[in-house]
Protein backbone atom coordinates (compact mmCIF):
# COMPACT_ATOMS: atom_id res chain seq x y z
CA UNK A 1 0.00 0.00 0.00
CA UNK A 2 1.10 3.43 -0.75
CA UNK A 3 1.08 6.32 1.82
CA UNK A 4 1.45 10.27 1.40
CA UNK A 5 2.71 11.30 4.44
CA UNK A 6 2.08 14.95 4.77
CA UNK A 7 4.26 17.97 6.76
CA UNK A 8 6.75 14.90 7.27
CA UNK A 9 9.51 16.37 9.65
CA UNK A 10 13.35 15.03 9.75
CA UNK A 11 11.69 12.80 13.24
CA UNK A 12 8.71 11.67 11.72
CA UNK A 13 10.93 9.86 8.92
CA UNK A 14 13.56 8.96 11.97
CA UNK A 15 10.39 7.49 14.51
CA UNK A 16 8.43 5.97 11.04
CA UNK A 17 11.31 4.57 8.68
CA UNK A 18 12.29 1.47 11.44
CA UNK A 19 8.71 0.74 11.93
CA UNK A 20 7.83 0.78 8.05
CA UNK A 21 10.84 -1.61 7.43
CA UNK A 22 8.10 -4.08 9.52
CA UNK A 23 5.71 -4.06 6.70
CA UNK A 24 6.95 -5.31 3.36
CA UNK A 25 4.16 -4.36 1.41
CA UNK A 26 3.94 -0.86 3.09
CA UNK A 27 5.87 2.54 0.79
CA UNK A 28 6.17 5.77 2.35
CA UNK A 29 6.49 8.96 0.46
CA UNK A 30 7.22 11.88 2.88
CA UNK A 31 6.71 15.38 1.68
CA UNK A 32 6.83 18.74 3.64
CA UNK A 33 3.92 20.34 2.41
CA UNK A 34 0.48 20.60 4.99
CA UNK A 35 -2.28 18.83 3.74
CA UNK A 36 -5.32 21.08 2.66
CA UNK A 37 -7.58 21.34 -0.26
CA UNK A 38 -4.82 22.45 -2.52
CA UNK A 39 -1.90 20.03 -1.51
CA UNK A 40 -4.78 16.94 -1.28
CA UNK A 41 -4.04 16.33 -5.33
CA UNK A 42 -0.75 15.53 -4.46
CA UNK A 43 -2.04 12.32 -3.35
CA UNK A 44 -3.41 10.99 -6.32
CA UNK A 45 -2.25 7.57 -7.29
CA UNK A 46 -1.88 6.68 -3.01
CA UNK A 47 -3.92 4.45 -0.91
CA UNK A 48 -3.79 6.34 1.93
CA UNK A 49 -1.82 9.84 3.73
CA UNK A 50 -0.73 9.93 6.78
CA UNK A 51 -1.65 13.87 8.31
CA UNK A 52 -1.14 15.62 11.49
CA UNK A 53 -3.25 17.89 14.27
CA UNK A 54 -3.14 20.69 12.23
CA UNK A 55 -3.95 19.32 9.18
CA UNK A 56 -7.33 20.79 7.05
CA UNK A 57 -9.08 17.29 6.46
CA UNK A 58 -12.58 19.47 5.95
CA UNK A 59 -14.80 18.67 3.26
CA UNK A 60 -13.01 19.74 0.30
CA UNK A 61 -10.09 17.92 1.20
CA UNK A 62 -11.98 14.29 2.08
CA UNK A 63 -14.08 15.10 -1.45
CA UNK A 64 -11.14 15.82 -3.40
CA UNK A 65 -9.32 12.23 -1.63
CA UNK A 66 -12.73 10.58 -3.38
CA UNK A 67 -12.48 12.00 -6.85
CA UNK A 68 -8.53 10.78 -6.55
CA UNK A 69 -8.80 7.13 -5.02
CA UNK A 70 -7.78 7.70 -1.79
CA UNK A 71 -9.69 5.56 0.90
CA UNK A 72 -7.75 6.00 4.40
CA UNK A 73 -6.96 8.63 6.47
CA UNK A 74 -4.34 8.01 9.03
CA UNK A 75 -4.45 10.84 11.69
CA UNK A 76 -0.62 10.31 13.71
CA UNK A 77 -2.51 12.47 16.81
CA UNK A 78 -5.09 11.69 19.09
CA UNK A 79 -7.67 14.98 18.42
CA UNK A 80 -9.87 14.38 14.51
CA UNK A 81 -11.75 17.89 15.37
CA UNK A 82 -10.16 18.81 12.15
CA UNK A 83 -11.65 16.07 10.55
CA UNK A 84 -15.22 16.21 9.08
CA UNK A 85 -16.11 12.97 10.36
CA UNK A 86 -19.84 13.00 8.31
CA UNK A 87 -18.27 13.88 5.33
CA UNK A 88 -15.69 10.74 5.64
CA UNK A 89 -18.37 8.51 6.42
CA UNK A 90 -20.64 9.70 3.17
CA UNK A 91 -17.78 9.11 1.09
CA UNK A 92 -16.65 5.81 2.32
CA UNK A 93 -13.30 6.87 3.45
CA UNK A 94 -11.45 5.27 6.83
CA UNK A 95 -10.37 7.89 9.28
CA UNK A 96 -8.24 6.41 11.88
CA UNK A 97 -6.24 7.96 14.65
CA UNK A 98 -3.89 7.00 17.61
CA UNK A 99 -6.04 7.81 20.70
CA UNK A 100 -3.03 7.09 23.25
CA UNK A 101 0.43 7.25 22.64
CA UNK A 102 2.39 8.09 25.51
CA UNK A 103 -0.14 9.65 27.95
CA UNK A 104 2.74 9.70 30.59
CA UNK A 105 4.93 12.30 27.83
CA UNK A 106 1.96 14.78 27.56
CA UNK A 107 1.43 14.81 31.38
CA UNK A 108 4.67 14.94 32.65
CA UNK A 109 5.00 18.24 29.90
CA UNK A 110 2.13 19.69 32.03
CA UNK A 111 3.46 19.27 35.10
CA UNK A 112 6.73 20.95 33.50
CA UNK A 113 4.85 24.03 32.43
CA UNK A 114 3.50 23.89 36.10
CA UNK A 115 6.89 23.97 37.85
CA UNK A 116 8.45 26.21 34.75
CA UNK A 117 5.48 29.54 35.38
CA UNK A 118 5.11 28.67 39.06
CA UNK A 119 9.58 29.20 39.95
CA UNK A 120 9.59 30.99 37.08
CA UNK A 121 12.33 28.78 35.56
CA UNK A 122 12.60 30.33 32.07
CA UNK A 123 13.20 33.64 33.51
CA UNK A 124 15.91 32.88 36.16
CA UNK A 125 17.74 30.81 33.60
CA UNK A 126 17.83 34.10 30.96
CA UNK A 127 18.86 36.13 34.27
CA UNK A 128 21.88 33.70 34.77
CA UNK A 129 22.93 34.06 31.18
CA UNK A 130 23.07 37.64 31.90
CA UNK A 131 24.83 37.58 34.56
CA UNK A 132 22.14 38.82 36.98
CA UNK A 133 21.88 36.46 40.22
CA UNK A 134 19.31 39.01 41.89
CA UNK A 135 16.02 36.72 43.11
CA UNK A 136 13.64 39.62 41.22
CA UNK A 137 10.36 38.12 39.89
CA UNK A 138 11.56 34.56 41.10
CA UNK A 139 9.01 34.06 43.64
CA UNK A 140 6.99 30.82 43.47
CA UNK A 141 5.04 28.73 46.06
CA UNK A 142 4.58 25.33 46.92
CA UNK A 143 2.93 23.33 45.41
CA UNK A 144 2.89 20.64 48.20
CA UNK A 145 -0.23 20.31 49.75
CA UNK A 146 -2.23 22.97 47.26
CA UNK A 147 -4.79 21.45 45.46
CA UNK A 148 -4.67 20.42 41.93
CA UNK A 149 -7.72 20.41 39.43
CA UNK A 150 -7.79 18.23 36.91
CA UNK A 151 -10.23 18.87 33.91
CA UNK A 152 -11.04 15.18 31.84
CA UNK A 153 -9.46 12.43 33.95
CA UNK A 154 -8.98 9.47 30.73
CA UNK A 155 -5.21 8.52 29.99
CA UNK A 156 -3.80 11.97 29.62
CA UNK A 157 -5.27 13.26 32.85
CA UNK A 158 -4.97 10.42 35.04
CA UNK A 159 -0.94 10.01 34.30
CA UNK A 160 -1.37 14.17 35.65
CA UNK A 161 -3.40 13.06 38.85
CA UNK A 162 -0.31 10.71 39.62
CA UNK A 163 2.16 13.39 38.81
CA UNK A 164 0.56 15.52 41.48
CA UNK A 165 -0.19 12.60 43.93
CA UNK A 166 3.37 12.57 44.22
CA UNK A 167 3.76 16.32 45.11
CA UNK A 168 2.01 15.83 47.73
CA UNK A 169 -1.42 17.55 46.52
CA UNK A 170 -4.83 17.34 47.14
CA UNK A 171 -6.53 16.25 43.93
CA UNK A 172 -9.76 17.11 42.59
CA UNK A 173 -11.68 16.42 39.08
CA UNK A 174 -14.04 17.35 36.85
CA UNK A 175 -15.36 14.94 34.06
CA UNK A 176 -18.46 13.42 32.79
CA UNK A 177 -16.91 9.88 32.96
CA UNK A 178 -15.49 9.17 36.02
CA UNK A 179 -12.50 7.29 36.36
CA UNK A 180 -12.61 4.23 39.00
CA UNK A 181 -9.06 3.77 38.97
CA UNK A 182 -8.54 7.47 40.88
CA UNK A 183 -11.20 7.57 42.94
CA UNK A 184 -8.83 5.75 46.23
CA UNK A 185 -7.25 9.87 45.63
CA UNK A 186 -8.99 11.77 43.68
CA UNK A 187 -12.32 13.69 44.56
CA UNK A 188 -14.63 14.45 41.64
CA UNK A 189 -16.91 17.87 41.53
CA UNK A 190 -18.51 19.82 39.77
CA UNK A 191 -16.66 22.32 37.29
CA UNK A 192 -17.49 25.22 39.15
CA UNK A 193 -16.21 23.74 42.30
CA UNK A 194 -13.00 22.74 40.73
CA UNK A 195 -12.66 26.63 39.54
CA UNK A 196 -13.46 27.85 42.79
CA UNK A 197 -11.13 25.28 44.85
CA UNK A 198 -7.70 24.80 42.83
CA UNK A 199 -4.59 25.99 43.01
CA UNK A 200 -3.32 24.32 39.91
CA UNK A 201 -5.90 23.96 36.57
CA UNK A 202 -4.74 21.71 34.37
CA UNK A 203 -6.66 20.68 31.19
CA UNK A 204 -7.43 17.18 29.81
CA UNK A 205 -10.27 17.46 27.90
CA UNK A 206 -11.42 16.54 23.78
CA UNK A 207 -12.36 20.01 22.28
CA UNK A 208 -15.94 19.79 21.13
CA UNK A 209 -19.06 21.81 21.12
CA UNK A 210 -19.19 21.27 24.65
CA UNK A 211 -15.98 22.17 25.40
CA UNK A 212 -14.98 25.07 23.14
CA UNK A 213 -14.04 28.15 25.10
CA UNK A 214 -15.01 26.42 28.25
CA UNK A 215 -12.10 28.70 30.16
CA UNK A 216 -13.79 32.44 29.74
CA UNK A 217 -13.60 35.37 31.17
CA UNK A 218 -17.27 33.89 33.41
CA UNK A 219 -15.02 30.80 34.24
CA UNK A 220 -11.99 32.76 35.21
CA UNK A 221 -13.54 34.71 37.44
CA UNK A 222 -14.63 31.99 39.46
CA UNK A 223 -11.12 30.52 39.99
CA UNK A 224 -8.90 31.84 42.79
CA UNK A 225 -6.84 34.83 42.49
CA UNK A 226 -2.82 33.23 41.92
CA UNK A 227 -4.52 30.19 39.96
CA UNK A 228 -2.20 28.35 37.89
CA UNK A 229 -3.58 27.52 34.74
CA UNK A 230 -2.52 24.80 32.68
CA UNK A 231 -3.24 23.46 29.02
CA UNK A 232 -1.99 20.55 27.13
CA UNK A 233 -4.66 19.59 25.43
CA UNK A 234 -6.81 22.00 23.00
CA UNK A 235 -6.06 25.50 21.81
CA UNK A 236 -9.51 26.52 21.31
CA UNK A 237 -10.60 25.39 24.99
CA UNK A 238 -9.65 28.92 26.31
CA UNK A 239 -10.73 32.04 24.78
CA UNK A 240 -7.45 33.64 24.29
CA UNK A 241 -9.06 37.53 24.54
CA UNK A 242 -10.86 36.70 27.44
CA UNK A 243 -7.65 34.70 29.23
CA UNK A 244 -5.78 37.49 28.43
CA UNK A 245 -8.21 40.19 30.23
CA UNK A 246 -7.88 37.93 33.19
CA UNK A 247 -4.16 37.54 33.10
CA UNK A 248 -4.21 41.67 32.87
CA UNK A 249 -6.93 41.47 35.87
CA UNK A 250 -4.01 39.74 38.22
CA UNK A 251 -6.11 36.51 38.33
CA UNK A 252 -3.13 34.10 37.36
CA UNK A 253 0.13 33.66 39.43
CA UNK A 254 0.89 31.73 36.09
CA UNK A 255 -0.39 30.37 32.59
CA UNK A 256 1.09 27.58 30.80
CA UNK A 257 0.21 26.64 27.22
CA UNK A 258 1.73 23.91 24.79
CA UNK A 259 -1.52 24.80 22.74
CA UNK A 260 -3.40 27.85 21.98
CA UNK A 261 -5.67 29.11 18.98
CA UNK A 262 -3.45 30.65 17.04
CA UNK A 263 -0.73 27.83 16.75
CA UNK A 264 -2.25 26.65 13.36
CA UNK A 265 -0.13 29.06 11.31
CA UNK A 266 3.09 28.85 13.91
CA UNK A 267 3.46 24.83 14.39
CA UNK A 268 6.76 23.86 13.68
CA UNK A 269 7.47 27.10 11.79
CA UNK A 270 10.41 29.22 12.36
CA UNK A 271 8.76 33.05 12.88
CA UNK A 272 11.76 34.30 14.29
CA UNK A 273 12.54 36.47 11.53
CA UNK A 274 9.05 37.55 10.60
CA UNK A 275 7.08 40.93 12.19
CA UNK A 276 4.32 39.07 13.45
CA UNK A 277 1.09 41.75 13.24
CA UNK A 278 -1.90 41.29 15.22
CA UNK A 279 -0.38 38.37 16.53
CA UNK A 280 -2.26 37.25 20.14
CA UNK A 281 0.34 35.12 20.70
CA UNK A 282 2.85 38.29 20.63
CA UNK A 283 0.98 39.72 23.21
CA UNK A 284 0.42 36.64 25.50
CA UNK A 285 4.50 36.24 25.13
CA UNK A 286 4.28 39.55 26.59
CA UNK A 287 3.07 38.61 30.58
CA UNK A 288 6.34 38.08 32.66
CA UNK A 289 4.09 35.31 34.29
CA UNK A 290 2.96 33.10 30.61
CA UNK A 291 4.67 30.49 29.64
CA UNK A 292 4.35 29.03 25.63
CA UNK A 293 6.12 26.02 23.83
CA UNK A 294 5.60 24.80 20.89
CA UNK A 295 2.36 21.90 20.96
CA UNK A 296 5.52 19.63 21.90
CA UNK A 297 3.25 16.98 24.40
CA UNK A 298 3.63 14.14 22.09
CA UNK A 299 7.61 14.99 21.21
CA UNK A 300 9.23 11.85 23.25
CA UNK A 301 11.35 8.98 21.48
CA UNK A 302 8.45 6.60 23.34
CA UNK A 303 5.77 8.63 22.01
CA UNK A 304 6.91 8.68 18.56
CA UNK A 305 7.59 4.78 18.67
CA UNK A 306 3.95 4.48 19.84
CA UNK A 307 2.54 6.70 17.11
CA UNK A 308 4.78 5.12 14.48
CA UNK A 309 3.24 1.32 16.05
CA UNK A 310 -0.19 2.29 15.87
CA UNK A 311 -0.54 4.59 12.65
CA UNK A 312 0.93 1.71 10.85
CA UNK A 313 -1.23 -1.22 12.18
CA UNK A 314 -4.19 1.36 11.68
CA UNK A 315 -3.49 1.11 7.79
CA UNK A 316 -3.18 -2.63 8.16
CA UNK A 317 -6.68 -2.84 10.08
CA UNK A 318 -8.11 -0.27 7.64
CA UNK A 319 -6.69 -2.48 4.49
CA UNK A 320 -8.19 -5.61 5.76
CA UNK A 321 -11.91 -3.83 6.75
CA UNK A 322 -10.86 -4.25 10.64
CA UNK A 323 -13.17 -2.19 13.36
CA UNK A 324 -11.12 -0.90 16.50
CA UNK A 325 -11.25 1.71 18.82
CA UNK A 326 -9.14 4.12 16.83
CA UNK A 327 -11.64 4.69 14.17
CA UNK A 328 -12.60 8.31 13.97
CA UNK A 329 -15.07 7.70 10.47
């Protein structure tokens, strides 16, 4: 079977290549280019691509893979809300994703963006650099014995209620599916109690209708004043204008974002160089107390292995009309 693999990166090839070399009847052609409407030609004559989180697999793109032959969709993520899953299923074309990877790598990232804005790491390390050993702006607090929210407790968030089991903090959830496997430590609630109670927010959840913008300037009022707030998951779960009213309203002792709206033209794209106008990512970078990187959750050698594994035996299951768990459409 041939596979386009789109916005292939130099690791993509180094995690997939090894894996590949498993399947004898499997060719990979990697290209750099994004997949969207106008790169989706580029697949004509291929069984299947391969795309990423940021990828535009909307209806022209899915309608164009029809005209051309193309009948899977292998998403090497675990979010499809780029995907028009109706549209796949009307045309007949397999969408399949990896729904856990390394649930332990994107956790253990939160918990670094927690420590990172709460001792303010980043900026003590730039003061070194310079020279400058004063303690200015260094200020954190402990996070022993705080309490820690956690916002969707499935693989992702229950690796971070171990993480902060281990510092020592009180734990608290919100999700419509509880998790047995927590409840010996963990206390669920309702949202609005979690809001009101934590120390530490730190976001778990799918982005869907439900969930979209569920941190707004309504929800932030409701959290403590010095709230940490932490997201790992979905951009598009905080409204960025609103965050950044309450970031200018003092609510935060400190933000922490791998992901954020406007990371769909910045992924793995070097800006630094470029006058970025009416960027709100510009002016987020601007809080002394925000901390960005670059939707870098999944960016482990185990995590790539995983996503390598899985994508892979997704084609085979898709090939041979196999139903599993990581079918999307």
């Amino acid at each position: 079977m041939k596979v386009l693999f789109y916005s292939a990166k130099v690791y993509d090839k180094k995690s997939f290549e090894p894996v590949a070399e498993e399947y004898s009847d499997v060719e990979i052609d990697y290209i750099d280019h994004e997949l969207e409407p106008r790169t989706a030609t580029l697949a004509k004559g291929y069984d299947a691509v391969c795309a990423f989180v940021n990828a535009d697999v909307g209806a022209e793109t899915l309608e164009i893979f029809a005209q051309i032959g193309v009948k899977i969709v292998l998403m090497r993520c675990a979010g499809f809300n780029n995907v028009d899953t109706d549209k796949a299923k009307e045309l007949g074309i397999i969408v399949k994703r990896v729904p856990s990877y390394s649930p332990e790598s994107v956790a253990e990232l939160a918990m670094a963006l927690a420590l990172a804005v709460n001792r303010r790491t980043y900026k003590a390390y730039n003061k070194v650099r310079e020279n400058d050993y004063t303690l200015t702006g260094l200020r954190g607090m402990l996070l022993h014995g705080k309490t820690a929210g956690i916002v969707g407790t499935g693989k992702i968030g229950a690796a971070m209620c171990r993480i902060c089991r281990g510092f020592g903090m009180n734990i608290i959830a919100y999700d419509k599916y509880e998790n047995p496997d927590l409840k010996d430590y963990v206390k669920y609630v309702s949202l609005d109690e979690l809001l009101s109670q934590s120390d530490l927010i730190s976001l778990h959840c799918p982005l869907m209708d439900s969930t979209y913008h569920m941190i707004n300037i309504e929800s932030i009022k409701k959290m403590k004043d010095g709230v940490i707030l932490i997201n790992t998951s979905r951009g598009a779960l905080i409204d960025t204008d609103e965050l950044i009213e309450g970031i200018r309203m003092n609510k935060f002792f400190g933000v922490g974002l791998d992901v954020y709206e406007e990371e769909a033209g910045n992924l793995y794209v070097d800006h630094s160089d470029d006058i970025m106008a009416h960027s709100v990512t510009a002016r987020l970078l601007s809080f002394p107390n925000v901390m960005i990187t670059s939707h870098q959750g999944f960016y482990t050698v185990e995590a790539l292995k995983a996503i390598a594994d899985t994508t892979l035996q997704n084609l085979i299951d898709a090939k041979e009309g196999k139903t599993t768990p990581n079918d999307v459409a």
